[in-house]
Protein backbone atom coordinates (compact mmCIF):
# COMPACT_ATOMS: atom_id res chain seq x y z
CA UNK A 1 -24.20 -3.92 6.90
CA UNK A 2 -22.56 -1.58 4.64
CA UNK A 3 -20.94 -2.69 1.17
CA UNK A 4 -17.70 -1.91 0.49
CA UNK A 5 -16.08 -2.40 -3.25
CA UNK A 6 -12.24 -3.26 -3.28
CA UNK A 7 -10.28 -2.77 -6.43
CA UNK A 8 -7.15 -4.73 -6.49
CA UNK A 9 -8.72 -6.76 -3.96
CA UNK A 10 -6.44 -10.06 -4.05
CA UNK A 11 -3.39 -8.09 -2.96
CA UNK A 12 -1.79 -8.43 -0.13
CA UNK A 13 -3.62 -5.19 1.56
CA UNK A 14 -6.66 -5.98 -0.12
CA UNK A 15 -7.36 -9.66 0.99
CA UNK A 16 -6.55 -8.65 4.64
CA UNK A 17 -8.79 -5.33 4.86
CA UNK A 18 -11.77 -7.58 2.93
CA UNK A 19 -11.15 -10.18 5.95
CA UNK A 20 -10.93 -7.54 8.81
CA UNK A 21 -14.51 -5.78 6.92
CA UNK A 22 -16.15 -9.24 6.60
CA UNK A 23 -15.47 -10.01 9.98
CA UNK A 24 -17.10 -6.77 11.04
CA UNK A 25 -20.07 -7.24 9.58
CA UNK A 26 -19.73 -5.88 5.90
CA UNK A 27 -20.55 -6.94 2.51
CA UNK A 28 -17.33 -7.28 0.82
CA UNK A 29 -16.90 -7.01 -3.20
CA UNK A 30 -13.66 -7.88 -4.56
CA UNK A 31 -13.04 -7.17 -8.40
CA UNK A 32 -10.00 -8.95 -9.82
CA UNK A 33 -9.19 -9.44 -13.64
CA UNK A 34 -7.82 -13.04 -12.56
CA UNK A 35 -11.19 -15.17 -11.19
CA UNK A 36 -8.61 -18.14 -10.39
CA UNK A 37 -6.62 -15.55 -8.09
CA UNK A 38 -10.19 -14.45 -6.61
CA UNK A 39 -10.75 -18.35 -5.35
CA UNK A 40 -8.50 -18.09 -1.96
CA UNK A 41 -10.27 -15.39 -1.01
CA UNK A 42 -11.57 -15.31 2.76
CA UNK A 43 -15.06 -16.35 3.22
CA UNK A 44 -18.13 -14.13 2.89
CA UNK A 45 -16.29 -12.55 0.40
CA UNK A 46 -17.48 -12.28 -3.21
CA UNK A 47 -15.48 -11.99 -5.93
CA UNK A 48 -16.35 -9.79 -9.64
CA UNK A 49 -14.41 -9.96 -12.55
CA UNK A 50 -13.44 -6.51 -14.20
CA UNK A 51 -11.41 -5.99 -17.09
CA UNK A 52 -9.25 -3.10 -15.32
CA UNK A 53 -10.03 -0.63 -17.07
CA UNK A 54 -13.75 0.39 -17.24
CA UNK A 55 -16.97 -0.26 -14.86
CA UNK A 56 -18.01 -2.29 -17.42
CA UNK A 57 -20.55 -5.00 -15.54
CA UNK A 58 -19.60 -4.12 -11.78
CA UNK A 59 -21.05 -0.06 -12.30
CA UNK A 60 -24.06 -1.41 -10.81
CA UNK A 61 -22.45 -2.51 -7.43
CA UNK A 62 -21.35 1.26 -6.29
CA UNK A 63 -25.43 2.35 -7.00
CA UNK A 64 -25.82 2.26 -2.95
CA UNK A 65 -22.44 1.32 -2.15
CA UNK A 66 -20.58 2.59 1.13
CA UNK A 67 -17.18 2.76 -0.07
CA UNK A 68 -15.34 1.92 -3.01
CA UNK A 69 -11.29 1.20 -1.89
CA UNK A 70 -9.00 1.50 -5.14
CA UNK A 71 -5.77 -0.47 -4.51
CA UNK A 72 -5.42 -1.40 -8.26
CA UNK A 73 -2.04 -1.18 -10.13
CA UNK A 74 0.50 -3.87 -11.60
CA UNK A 75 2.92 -4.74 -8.43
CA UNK A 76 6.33 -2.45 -9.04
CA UNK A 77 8.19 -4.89 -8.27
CA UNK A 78 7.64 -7.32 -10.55
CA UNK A 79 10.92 -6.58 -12.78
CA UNK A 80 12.93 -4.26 -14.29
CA UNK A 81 11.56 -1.03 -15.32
CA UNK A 82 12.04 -0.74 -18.91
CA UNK A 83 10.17 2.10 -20.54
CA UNK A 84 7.11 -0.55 -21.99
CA UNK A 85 6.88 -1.67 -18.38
CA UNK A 86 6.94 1.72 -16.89
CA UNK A 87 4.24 2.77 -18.81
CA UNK A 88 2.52 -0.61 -18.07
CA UNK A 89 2.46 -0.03 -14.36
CA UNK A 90 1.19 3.72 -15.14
CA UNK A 91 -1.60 2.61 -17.18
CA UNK A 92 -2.72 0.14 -14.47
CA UNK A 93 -3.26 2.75 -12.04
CA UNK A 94 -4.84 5.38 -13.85
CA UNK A 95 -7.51 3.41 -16.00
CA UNK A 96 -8.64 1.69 -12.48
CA UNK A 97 -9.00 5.26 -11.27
CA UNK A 98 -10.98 6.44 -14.17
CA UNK A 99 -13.66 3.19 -13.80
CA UNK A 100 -13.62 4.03 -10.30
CA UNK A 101 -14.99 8.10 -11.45
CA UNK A 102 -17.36 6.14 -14.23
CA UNK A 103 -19.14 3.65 -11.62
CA UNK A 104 -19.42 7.07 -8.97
CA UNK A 105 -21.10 9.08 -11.91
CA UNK A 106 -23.31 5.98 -12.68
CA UNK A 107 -24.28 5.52 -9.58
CA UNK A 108 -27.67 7.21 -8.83
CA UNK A 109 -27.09 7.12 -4.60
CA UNK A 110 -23.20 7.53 -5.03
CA UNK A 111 -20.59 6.04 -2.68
CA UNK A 112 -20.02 7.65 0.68
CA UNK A 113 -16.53 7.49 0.06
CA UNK A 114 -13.58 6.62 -2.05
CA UNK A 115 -10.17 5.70 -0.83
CA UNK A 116 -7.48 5.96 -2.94
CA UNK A 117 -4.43 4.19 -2.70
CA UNK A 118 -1.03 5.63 -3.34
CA UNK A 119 2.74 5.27 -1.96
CA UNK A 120 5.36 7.15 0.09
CA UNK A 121 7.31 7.12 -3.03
CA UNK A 122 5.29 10.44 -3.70
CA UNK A 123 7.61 12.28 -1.96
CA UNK A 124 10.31 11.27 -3.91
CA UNK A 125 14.40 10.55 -2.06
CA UNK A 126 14.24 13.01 0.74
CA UNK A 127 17.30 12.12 2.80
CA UNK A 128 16.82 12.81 6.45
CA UNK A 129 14.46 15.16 6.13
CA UNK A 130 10.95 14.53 8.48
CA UNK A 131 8.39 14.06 5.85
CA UNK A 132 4.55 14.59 6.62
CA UNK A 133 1.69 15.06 4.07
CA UNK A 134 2.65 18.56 3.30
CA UNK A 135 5.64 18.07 1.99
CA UNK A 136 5.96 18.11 -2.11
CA UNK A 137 5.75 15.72 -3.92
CA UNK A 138 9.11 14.62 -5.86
CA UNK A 139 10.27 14.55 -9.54
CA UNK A 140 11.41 11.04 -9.90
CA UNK A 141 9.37 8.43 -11.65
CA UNK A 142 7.63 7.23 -8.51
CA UNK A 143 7.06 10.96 -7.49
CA UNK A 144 5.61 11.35 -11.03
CA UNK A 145 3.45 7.97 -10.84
CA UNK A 146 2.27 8.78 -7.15
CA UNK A 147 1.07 12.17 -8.77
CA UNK A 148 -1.21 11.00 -11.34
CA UNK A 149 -1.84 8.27 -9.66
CA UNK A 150 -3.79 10.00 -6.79
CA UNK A 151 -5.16 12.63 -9.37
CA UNK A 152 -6.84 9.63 -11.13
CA UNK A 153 -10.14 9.39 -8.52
CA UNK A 154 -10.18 13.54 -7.97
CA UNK A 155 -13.34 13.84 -9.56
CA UNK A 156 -15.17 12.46 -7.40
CA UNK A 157 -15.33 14.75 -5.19
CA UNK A 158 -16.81 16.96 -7.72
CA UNK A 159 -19.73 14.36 -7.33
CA UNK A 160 -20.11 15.17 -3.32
CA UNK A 161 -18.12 11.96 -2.44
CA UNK A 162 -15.39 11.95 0.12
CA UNK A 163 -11.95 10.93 -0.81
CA UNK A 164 -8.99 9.88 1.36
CA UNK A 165 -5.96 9.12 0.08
CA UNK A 166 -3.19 6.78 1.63
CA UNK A 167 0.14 6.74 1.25
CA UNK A 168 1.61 3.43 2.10
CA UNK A 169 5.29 2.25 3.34
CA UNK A 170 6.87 -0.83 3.30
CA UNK A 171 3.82 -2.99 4.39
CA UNK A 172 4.98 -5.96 6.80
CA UNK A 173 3.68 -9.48 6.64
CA UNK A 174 4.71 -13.01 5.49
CA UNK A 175 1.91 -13.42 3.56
CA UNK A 176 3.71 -11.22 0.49
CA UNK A 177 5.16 -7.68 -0.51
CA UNK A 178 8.41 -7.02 0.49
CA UNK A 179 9.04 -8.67 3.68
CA UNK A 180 9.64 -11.93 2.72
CA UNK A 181 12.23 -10.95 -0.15
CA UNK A 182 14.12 -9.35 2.80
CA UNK A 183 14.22 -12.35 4.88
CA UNK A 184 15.06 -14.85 2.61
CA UNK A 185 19.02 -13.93 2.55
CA UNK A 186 18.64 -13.77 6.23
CA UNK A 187 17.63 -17.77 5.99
CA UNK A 188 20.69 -18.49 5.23
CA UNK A 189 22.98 -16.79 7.27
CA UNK A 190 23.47 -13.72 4.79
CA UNK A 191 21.47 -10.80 5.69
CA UNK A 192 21.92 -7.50 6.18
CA UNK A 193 21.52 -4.20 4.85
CA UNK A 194 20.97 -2.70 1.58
CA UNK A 195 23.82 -0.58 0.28
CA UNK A 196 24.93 2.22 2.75
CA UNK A 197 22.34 1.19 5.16
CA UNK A 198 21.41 4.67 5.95
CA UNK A 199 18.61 5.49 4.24
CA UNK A 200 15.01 5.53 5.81
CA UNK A 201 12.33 3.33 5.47
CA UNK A 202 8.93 3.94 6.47
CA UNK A 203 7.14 0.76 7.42
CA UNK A 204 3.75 -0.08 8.66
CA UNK A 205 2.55 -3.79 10.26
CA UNK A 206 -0.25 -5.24 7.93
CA UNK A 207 -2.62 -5.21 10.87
CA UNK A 208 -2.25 -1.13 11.17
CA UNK A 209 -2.36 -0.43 7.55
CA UNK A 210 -5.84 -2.20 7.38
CA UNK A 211 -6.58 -0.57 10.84
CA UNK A 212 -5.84 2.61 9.01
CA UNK A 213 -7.68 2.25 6.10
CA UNK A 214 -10.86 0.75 8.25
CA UNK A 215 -10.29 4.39 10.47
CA UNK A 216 -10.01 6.52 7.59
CA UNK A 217 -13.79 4.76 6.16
CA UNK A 218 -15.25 5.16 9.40
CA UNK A 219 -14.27 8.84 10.00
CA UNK A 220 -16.65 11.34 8.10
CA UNK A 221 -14.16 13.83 8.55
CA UNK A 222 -11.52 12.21 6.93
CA UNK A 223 -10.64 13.44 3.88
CA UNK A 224 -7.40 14.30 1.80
CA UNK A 225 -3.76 12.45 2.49
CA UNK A 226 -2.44 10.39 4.67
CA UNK A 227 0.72 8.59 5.45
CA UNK A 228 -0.11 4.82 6.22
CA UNK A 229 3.53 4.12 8.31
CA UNK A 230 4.38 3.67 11.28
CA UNK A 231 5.15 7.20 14.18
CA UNK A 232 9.00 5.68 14.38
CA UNK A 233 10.58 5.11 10.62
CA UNK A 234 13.86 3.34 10.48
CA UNK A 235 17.21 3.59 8.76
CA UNK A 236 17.38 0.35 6.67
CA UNK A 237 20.69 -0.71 8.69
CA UNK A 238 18.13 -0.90 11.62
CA UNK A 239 15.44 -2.57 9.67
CA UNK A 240 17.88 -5.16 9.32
CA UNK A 241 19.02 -5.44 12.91
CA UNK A 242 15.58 -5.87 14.01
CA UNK A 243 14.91 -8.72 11.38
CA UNK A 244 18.05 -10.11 11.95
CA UNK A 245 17.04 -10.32 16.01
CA UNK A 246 13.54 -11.69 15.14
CA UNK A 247 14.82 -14.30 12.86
CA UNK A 248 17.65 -15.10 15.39
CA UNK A 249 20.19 -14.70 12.64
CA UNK A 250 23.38 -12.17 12.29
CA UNK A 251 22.58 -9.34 10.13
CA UNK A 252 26.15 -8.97 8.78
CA UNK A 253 26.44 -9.13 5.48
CA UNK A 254 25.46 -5.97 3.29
CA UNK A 255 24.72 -5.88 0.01
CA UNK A 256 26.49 -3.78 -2.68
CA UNK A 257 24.55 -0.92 -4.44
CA UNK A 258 26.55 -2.07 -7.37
CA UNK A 259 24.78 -5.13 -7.12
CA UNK A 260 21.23 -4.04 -6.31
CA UNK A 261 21.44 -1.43 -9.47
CA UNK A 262 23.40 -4.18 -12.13
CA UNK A 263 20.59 -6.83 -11.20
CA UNK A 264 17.34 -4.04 -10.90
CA UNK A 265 18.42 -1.02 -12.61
CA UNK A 266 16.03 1.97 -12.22
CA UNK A 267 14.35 -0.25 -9.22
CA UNK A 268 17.15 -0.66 -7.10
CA UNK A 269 16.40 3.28 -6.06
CA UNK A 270 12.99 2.30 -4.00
CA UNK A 271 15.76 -0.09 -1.93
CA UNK A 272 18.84 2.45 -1.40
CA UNK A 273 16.95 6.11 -1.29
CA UNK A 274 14.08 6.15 1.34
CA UNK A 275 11.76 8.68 3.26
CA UNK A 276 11.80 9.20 6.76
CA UNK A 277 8.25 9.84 6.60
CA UNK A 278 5.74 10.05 9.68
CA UNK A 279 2.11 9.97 9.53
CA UNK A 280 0.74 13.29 11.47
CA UNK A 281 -2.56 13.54 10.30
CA UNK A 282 -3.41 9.58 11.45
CA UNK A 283 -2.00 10.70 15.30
CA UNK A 284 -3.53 13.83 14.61
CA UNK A 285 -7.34 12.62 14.32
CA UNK A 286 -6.16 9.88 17.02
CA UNK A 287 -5.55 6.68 15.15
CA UNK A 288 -3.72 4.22 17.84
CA UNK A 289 -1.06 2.29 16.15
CA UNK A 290 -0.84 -1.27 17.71
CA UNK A 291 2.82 -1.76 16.08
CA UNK A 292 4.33 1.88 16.81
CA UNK A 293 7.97 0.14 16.52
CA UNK A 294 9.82 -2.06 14.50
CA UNK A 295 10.82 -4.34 17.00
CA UNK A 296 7.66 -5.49 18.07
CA UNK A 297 6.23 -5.69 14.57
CA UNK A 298 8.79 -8.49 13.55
CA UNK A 299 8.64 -10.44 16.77
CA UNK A 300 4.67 -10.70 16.37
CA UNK A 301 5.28 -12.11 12.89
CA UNK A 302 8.13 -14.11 13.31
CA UNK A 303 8.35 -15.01 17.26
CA UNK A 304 4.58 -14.58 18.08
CA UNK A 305 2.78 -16.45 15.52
CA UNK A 306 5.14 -19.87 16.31
């Protein structure tokens, strides 16, 4: 039994890969600045409060540890982003980052490895360009975040600790992120795409991205980025399609960019610019996707579990 330390741990990703490691066999240590948010968490699990921002009182924990997985950071999409909240969500990411480098030096066996979270937003609005881990990162604020972001654990290495870093798409589930915003108009008769329709978006199936994340710990060899979405990304106008056919309801009704950028500002650009972004090195090193294509994804969550 190996323990493995989850930052950010009652997120969506992080309550799912804590059930997956549990279920393997795995001690499981969740830190969360909310203990009443740490209570639904999946059984064998146990839960540490942190204040965000330091190792202050969990340092111990990564003496011995296995892995330490840093998913940390205030949600993006939580509402406009105004300059105090831009900086907000910055801060979030990079003081978990730095307690996650202060608990590693601490530690007198350090962690085998550190996995860093991060987004496909590095690479900024790339049009229809293929886009695998060596492309640049961009200059937008996302780009910028991404950036630091993944710069924030570095160090560690310096320490003789592996570090993988993973990108992530549009994650799919019902049990939160962006999913279930999508459906909702398509409840009532009213989805479709977002703006043009055109641009890509690269998705992965919840059960792949913590399939993923489990490969990339269990692979010594792993180290460095990695795009956590699926081989075959979509234009959003076939996203919709897809959900459209899984929910058994027309997908005919897009909605205005206007709209999306009076109502979210700044945000609406994660919805109308995309990346068509494919994840190489994961095929590369063999990872087998059990959701390659969007199709099946949303019939398993919407037909499948019925």
């Amino acid at each position: 039994m190996k323990r493995v330390i989850i930052t950010g741990g009652t997120g969506l990703i992080g309550r799912a890969l804590a059930t997956e490691l549990v279920a393997a066999g795995h001690e499981v240590v969740v830190l969360s600045r909310d203990p009443q948010r740490a209570r639904g968490l999946p059984p064998g699990v146990r839960a540490e409060k942190w204040d965000g921002r330091t190792a202050q009182g969990w340092a111990p924990l990564a003496d011995g540890a296995y892995a330490i997985v840093n998913l940390a950071g205030e949600n993006l999409a939580g509402g406009r982003w105004t300059a105090v909240r831009k900086e907000r969500i910055r801060h979030s990411r990079l003081n978990a980052g730095q307690a996650v480098v202060e608990a590693a030096r601490a530690a007198a066996r350090k962690p085998a490895v550190v996995v860093q979270a991060s987004g496909i937003g590095y690479y900024g609005p790339r049009g229809d360009e293929e886009v695998t881990e060596e492309a640049p990162p961009g200059s937008d604020f996302l780009g910028r975040l991404a950036v630091e972001w993944e710069a924030s654990t570095a160090s560690v290495e310096a320490l003789g600790v592996r570090r993988v870093v993973v990108r992530t798409g549009v994650v799919l589930s019902l049990e939160g992120g962006a999913l279930p915003r999508l459906a909702l108009p398509f409840r009532f008769f009213l989805g479709g795409p977002l703006g043009s329709g055109r641009q890509w978006t690269p998705w992965i199936h919840i059960a792949d991205e913590v399939g993923a994340i489990r490969f990339l710990l269990e692979q010594d060899g792993a180290r460095g980025p990695y795009n956590l979405s699926a081989p075959h990304p979509v234009t959003n106008r076939e996203l919709a399609r897809a959900l459209g056919r899984a929910m058994r309801r027309p997908a005919w009704f897009p909605i205005p960019a206007l709209a999306l950028k009076l109502v979210l500002g700044e945000m609406s650009a994660v919805l109308l610019t995309g990346q068509r972004a494919v994840p190489k090195r994961l095929l590369e090193e063999g990872f087998a996707f059990r959701f390659p294509d969007v199709e099946a994804a949303l019939q398993s969550l919407f037909v499948e579990r019925k």
